[in-house]
Protein backbone atom coordinates (compact mmCIF):
# COMPACT_ATOMS: atom_id res chain seq x y z
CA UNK A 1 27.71 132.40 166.49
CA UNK A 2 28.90 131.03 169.88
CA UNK A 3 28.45 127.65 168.98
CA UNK A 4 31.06 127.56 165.44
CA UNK A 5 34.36 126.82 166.36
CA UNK A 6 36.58 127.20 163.35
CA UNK A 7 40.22 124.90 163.29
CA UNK A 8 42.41 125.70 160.38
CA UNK A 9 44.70 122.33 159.08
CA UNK A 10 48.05 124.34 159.65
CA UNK A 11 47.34 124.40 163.11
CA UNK A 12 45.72 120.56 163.15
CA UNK A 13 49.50 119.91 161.80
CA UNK A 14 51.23 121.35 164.23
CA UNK A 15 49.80 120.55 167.45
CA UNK A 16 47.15 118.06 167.25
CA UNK A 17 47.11 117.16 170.64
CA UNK A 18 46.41 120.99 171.24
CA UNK A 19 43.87 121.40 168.59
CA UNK A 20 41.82 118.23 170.23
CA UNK A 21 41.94 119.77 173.51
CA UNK A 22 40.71 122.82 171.62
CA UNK A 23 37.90 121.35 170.39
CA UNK A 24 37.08 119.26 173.83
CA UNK A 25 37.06 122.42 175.99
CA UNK A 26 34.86 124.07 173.37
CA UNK A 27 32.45 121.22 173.55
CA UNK A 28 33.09 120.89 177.31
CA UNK A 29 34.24 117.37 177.03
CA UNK A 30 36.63 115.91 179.25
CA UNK A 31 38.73 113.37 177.65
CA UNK A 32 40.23 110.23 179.82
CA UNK A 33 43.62 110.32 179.85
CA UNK A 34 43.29 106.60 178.73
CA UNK A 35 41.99 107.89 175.59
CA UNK A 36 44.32 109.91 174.61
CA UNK A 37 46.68 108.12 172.68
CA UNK A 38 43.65 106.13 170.45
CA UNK A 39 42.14 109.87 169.69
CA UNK A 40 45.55 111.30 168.27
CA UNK A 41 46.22 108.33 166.03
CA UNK A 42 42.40 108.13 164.90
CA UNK A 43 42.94 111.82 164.02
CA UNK A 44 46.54 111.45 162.69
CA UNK A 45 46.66 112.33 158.87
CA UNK A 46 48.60 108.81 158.34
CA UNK A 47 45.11 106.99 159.91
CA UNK A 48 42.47 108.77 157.92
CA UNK A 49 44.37 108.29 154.98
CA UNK A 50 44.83 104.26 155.67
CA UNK A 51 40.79 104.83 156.58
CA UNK A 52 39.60 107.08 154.39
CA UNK A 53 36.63 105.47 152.77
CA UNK A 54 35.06 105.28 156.00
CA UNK A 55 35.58 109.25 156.28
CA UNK A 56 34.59 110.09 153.06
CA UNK A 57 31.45 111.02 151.43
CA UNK A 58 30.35 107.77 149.60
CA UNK A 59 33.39 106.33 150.18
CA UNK A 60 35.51 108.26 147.89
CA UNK A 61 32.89 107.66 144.97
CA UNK A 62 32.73 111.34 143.87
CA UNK A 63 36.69 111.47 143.12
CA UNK A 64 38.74 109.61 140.47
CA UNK A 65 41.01 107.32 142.28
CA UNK A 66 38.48 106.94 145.14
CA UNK A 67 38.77 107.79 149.11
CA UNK A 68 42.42 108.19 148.35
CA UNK A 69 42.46 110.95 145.91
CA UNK A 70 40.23 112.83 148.28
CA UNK A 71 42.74 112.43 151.00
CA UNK A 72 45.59 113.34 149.49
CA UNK A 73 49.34 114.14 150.80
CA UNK A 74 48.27 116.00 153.48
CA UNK A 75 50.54 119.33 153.22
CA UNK A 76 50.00 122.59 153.42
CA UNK A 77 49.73 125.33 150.46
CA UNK A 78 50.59 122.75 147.85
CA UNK A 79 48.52 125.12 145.39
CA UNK A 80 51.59 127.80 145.58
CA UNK A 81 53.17 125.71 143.19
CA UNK A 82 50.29 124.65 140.96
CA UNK A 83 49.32 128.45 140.49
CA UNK A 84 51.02 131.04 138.67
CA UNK A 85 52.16 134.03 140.88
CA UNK A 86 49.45 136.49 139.27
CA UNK A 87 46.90 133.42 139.83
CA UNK A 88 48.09 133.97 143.87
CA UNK A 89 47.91 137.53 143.98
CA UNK A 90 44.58 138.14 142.86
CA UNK A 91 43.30 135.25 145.36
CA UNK A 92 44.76 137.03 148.25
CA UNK A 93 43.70 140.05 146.85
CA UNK A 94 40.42 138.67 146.81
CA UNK A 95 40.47 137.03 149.88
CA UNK A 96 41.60 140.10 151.93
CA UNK A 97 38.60 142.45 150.01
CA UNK A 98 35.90 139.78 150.05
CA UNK A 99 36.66 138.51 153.96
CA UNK A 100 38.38 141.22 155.50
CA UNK A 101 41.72 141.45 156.62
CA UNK A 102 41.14 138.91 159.71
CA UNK A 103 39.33 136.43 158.18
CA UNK A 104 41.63 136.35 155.37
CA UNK A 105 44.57 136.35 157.48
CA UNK A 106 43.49 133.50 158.79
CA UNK A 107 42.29 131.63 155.80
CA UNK A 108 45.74 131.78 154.79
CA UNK A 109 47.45 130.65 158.12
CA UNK A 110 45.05 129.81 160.80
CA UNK A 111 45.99 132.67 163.35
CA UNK A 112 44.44 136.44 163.41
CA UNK A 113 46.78 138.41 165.37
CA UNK A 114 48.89 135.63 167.11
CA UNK A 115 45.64 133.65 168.31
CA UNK A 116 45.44 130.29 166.60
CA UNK A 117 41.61 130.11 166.91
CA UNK A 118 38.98 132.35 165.31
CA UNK A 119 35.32 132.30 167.39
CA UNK A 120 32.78 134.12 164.99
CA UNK A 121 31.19 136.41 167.50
């Protein structure tokens, strides 16, 4: 599908301003320079967190603890440590025979072959 542009959070971490500029040249937006500064902070983890019942279904309603509990610490592969290593190895495993090596790959980091972005053909 031409029109599905898939982001990964590792890479939304890294280089946000990239990853917006991403996503505006997909879209063919241009962004004013003027706006630049107010779009990174509204996309910041830090903001949506401080914000997050207006970005969350119902207002965090579905979640014990609310909004807040949805949007939680914001790091990546926090699970590691919650699962067991047996646990991690038959996701991957899983992963890799259910998506294919590319897709998995980047399920688990957010690049396929050095390319940060993944356009479903």
């Amino acid at each position: 599908m031409p029109n599905l542009l898939l982001l990964h959070f590792e890479n939304m971490k890294v280089d946000l301003p990239g990853q917006i500029r991403l996503i505006a040249d997909f879209l063919d937006i241009e962004i004013e320079p003027v706006a630049w500064s107010r779009i990174l902070e509204h996309c910041s983890f830090s903001y949506m967190k401080a914000h997050a019942t207006k970005s969350v279904p119902l207002g965090g309603a579905f979640w014990d603890g609310g909004a807040e509990t949805f949007i939680h610490k914001g790091t990546n592969c926090r699970w590691r440590d919650q699962l067991i290593t047996e646990d991690c190895r038959l996701y991957e495993e899983t992963a890799q025979r259910e998506l294919g090596d590319e897709c998995a790959a980047w399920l688990a980091s957010g690049h396929i072959y050095s390319h940060p972005v993944y356009r479903l053909p």
